[in-house]
Protein backbone atom coordinates (compact mmCIF):
# COMPACT_ATOMS: atom_id res chain seq x y z
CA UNK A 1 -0.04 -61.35 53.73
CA UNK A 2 2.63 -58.87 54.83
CA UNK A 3 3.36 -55.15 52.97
CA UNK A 4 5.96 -54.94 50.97
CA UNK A 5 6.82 -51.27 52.68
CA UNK A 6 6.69 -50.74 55.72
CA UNK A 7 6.43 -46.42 56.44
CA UNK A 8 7.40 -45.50 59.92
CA UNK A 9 6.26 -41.96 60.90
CA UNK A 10 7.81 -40.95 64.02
CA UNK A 11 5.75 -37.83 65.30
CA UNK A 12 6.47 -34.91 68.37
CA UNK A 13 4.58 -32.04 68.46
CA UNK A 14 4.27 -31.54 64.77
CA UNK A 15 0.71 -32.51 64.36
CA UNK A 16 0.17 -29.26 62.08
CA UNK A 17 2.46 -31.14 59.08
CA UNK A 18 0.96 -34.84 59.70
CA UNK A 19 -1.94 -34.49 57.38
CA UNK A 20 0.19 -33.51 54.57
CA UNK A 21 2.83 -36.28 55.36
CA UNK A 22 0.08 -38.95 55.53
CA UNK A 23 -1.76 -37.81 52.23
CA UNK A 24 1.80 -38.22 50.09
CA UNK A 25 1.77 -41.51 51.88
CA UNK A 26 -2.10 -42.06 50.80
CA UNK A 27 -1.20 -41.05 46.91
CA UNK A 28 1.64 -43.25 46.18
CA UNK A 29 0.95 -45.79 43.26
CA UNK A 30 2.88 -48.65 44.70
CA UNK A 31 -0.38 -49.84 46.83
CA UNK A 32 2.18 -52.39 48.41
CA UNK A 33 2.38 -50.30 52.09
CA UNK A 34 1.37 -49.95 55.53
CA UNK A 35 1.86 -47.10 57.51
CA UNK A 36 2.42 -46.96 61.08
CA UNK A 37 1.50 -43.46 63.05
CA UNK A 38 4.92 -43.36 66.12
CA UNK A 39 2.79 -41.04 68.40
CA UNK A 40 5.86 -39.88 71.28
CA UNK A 41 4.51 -39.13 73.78
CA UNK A 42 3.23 -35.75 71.99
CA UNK A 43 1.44 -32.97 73.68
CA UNK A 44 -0.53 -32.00 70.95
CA UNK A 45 -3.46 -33.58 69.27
CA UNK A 46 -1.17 -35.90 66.87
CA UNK A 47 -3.08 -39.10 68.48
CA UNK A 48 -6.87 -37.18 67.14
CA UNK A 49 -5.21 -37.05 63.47
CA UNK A 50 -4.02 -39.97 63.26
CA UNK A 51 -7.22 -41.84 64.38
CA UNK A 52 -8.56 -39.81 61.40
CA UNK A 53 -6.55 -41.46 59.01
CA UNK A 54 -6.87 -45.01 60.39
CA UNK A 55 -10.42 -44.56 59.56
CA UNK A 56 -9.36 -43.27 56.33
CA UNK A 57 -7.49 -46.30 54.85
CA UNK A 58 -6.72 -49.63 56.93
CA UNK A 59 -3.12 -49.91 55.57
CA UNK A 60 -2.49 -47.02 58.20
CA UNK A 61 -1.48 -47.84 61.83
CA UNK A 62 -1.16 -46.49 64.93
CA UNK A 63 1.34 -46.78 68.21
CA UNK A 64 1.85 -44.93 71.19
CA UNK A 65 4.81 -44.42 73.58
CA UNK A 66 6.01 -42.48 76.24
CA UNK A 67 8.39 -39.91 75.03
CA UNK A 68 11.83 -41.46 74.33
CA UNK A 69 13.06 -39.00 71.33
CA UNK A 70 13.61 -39.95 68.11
CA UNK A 71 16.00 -43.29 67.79
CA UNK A 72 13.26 -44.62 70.60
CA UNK A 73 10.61 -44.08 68.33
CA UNK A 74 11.65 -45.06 65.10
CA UNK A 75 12.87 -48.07 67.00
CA UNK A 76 9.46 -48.92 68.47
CA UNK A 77 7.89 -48.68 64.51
CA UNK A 78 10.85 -51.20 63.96
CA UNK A 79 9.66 -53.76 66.26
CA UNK A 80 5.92 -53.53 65.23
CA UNK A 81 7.12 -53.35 61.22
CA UNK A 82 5.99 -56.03 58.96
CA UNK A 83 7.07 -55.52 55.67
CA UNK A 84 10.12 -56.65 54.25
CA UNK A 85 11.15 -52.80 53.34
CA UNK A 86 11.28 -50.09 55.72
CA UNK A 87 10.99 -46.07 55.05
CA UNK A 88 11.68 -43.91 57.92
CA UNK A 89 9.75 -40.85 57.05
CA UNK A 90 9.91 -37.52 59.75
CA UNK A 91 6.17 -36.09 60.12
CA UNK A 92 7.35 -32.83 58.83
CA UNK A 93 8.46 -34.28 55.12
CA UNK A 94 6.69 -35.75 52.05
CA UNK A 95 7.19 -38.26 49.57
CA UNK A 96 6.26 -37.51 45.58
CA UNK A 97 3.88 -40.09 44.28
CA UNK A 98 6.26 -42.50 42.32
CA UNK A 99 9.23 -42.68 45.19
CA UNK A 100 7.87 -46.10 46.31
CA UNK A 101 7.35 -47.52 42.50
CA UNK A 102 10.38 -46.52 41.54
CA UNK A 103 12.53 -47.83 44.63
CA UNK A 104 10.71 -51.15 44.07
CA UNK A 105 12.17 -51.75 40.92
CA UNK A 106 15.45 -52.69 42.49
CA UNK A 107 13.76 -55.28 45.75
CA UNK A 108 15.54 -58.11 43.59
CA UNK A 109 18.73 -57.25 42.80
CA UNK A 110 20.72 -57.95 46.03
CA UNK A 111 20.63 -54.30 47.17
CA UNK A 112 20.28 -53.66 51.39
CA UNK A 113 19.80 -49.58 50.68
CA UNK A 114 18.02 -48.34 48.23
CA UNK A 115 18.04 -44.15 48.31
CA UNK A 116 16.07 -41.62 46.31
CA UNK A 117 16.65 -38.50 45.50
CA UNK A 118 15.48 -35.69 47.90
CA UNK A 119 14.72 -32.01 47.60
CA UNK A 120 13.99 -29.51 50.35
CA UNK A 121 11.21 -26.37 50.70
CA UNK A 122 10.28 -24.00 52.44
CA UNK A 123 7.93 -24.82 54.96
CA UNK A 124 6.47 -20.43 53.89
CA UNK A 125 6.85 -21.41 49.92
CA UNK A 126 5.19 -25.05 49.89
CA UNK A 127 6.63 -27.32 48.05
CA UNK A 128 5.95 -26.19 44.02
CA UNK A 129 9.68 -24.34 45.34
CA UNK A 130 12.28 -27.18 45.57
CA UNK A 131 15.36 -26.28 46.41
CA UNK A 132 18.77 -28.05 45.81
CA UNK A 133 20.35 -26.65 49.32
CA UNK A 134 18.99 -26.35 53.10
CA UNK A 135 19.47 -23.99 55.01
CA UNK A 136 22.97 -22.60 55.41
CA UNK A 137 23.79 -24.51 51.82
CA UNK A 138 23.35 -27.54 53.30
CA UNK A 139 24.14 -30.37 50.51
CA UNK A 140 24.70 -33.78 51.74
CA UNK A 141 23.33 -35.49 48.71
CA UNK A 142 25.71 -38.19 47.10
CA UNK A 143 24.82 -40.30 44.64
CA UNK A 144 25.75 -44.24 45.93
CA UNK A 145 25.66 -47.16 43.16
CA UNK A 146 26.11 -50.77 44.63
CA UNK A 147 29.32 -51.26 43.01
CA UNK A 148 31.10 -47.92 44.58
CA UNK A 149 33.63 -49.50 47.00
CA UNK A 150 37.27 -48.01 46.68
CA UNK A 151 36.15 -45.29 48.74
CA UNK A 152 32.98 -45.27 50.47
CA UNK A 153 34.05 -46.03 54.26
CA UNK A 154 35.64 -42.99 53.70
CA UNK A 155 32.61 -41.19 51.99
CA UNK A 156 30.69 -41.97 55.65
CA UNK A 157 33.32 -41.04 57.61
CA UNK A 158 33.55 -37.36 56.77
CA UNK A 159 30.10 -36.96 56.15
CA UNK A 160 26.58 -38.51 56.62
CA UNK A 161 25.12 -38.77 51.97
CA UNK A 162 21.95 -38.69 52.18
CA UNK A 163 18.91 -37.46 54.83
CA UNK A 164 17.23 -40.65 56.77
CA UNK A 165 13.93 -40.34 54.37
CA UNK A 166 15.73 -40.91 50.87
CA UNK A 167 16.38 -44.89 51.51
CA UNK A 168 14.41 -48.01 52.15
CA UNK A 169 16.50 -50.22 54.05
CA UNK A 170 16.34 -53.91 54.06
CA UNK A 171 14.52 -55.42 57.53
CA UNK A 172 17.53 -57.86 57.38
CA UNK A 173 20.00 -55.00 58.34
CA UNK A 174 18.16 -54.53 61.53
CA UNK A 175 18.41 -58.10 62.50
CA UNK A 176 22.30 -57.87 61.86
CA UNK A 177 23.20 -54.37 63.35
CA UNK A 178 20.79 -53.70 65.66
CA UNK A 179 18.61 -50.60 65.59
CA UNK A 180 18.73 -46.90 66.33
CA UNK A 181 21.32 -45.78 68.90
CA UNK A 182 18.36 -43.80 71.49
CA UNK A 183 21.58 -42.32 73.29
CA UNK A 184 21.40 -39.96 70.19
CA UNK A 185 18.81 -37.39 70.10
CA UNK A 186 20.40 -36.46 66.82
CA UNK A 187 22.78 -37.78 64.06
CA UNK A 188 21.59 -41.34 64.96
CA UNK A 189 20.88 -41.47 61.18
CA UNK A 190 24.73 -40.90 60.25
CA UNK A 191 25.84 -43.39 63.41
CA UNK A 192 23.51 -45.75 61.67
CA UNK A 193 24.68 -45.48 58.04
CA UNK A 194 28.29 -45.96 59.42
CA UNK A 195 27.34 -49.34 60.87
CA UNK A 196 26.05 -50.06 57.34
CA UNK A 197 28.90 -49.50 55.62
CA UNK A 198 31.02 -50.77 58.27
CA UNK A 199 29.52 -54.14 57.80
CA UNK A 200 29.80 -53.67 53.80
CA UNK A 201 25.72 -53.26 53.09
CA UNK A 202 25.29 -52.15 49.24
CA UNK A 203 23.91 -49.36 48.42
CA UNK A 204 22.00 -48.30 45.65
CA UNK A 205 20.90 -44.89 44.05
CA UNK A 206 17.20 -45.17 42.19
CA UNK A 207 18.50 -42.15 40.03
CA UNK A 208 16.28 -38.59 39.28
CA UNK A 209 13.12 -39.97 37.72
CA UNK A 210 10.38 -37.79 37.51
CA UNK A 211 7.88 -37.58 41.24
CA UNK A 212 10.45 -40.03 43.13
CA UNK A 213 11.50 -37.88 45.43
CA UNK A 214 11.85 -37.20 49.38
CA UNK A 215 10.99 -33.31 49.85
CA UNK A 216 12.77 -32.13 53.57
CA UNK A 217 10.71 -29.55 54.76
CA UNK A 218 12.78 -26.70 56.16
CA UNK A 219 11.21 -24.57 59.00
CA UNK A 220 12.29 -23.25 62.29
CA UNK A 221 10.69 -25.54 64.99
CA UNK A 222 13.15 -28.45 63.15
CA UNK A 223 15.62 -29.84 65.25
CA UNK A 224 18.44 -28.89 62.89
CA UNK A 225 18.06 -25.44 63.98
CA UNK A 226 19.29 -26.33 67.76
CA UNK A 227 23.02 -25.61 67.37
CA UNK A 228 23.91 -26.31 70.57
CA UNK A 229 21.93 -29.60 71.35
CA UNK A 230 23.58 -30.42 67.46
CA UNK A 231 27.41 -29.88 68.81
CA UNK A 232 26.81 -31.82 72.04
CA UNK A 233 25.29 -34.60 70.16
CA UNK A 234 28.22 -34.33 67.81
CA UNK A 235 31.07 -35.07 71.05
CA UNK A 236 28.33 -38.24 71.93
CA UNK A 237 28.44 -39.45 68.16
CA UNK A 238 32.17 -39.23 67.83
CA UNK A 239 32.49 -41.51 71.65
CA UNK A 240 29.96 -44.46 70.69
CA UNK A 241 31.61 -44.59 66.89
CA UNK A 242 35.03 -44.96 68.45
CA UNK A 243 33.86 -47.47 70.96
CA UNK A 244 33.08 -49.40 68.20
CA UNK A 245 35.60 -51.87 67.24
CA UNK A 246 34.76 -52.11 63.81
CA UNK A 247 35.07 -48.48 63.59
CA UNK A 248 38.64 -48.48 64.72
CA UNK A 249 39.77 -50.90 62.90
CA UNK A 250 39.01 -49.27 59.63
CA UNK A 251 39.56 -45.57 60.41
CA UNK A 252 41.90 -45.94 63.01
CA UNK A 253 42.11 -44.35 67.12
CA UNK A 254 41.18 -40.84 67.82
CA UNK A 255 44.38 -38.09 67.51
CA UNK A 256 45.07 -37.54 71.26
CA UNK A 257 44.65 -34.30 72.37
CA UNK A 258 48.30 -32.41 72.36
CA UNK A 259 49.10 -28.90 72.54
CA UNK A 260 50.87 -27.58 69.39
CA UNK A 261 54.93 -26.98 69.34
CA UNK A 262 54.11 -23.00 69.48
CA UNK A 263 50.92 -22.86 72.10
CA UNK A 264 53.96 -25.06 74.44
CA UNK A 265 56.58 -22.70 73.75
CA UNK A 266 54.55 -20.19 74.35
CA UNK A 267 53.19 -21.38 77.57
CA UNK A 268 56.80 -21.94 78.68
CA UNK A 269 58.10 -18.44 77.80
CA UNK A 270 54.94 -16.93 79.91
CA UNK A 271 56.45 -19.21 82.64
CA UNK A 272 59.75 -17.27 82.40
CA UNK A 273 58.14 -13.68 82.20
CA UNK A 274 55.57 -14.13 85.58
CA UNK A 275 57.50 -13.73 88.76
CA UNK A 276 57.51 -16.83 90.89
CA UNK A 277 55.89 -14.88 93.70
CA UNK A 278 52.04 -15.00 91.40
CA UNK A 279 53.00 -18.83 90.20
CA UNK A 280 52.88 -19.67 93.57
CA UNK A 281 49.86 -17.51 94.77
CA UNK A 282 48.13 -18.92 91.59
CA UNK A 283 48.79 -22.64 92.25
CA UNK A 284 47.05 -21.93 96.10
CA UNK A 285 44.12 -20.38 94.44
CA UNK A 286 43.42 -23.62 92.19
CA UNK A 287 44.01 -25.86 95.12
CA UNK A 288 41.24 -23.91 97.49
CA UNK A 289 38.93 -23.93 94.65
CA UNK A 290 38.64 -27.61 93.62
């Protein structure tokens, strides 16, 4: 008989949180589960853990790949997933003990998403210190009822609600909109909740009961903290969601990129101030160097 839940734990060389990930896993009450262990391609000893815990409790599996990133390996716990629920949860987070009962009340009620609330800590603190922001006041956190439709493609267009570990989502939605967009080594979550809502998936907030929450571990190591590899990832997101036609038609082309009245003016009064002689010396510069 198939699990309810199916948990897909993605890991990279974060073996030093997987223990406390699995154990949340280990002490929920809805027994209803299996686990599956995304080793990718990891350096570290992530594989010897994880052995650990299939010995621990059979509803734990695990899987390993060659390094792909992310999307790749929450993709490959897709295609091995049997339950009828799935939970993407990062190695690095936890789940309090009542975040699977409680999201299970609402498997009958023609819901695709259904998302929990989520805290984050301190990786220095532990988590008895829950904290409302991340880092930088981060606060993505909306609160989504399955009848909220006047605005919500808008909602997802300006920003991504809720952190990739809050919902279970359906297994149907995978069958319909494909899976994870690998391209992405980050924001694949928010490219992924677009296609939901693009494609009118309901979505459905459990509400604040007590131990039903994600907790978002915040430490340095986490790929949030890349800047950089975040903005580049940023120009790729905005390029596949506009090759999307679904994504056009409901938010429209991209603004094409024109200067503004003043930076032309500007430009054409600098023309008029430069004598001709360095226009032309400039234009024979440009044309050796390309």
């Amino acid at each position: 008989m198939n699990p309810k839940i199916s948990i897909i734990v993605p890991c990279y060389n974060q073996a030093h949180f997987l223990d406390e990930c699995l154990q949340s896993v280990l002490e929920q009450t809805f027994q209803d589960w299996e686990c599956i262990i995304v080793n990718d391609g990891s350096p570290d000893n992530t594989e010897n853990i994880a052995k650990k815990w299939l010995e621990t409790d059979s509803r734990f599996h695990y899987l390993y790949k060659d390094n792909g990133g992310l999307s790749s390996a929450r993709n490959a716990g897709i295609k091995t997933a049997n339950g009828e629920w799935l939970l993407f949860l990062d190695c690095d987070d936890i789940i309090e003990n009542k975040k699977l009962e409680a999201h299970s009340r609402f498997f009958n009620q023609n819901i695709d998403i259904i998302i929990s609330g989520y805290r984050y800590f301190e990786s220095s603190e532990g988590v008895n210190y829950k904290r409302i922001f991340g880092r930088n006041n981060f606060l993505p956190e909306v609160y989504l009822n399955f009848d909220d439709t006047t605005d919500i493609k808008q909602l997802f267009k300006i920003k991504n609600p809720f952190v990739i570990s809050a919902p279970l989502y359906h297994k149907d939605i995978f069958k319909t909109i494909g899976f994870f967009d690998e391209r992405l080594k980050s924001l694949e979550d928010w490219e992924f909740n677009l296609r939901c809502v693009l494609n009118d998936f309901k979505f459905q907030h459990i509400g604040y009961e007590g131990n039903t929450k994600t907790l978002i571990r915040l430490h340095d190591s986490s790929m949030m903290r890349d800047t950089a590899k975040m903005n580049q990832n940023y120009e790729l997101f905005l390029s596949i969601c506009y090759s999307s036609p679904k994504y056009v038609e409901t938010y429209g082309k991209p603004a094409p990129k024109t200067e503004k009245p003043q930076e032309k003016k500007g430009r054409k009064l600098l023309k008029l101030l430069i004598p001709p002689i360095f226009i032309v010396l400039k234009n024979k510069i440009l044309y050796r160097t390309k």
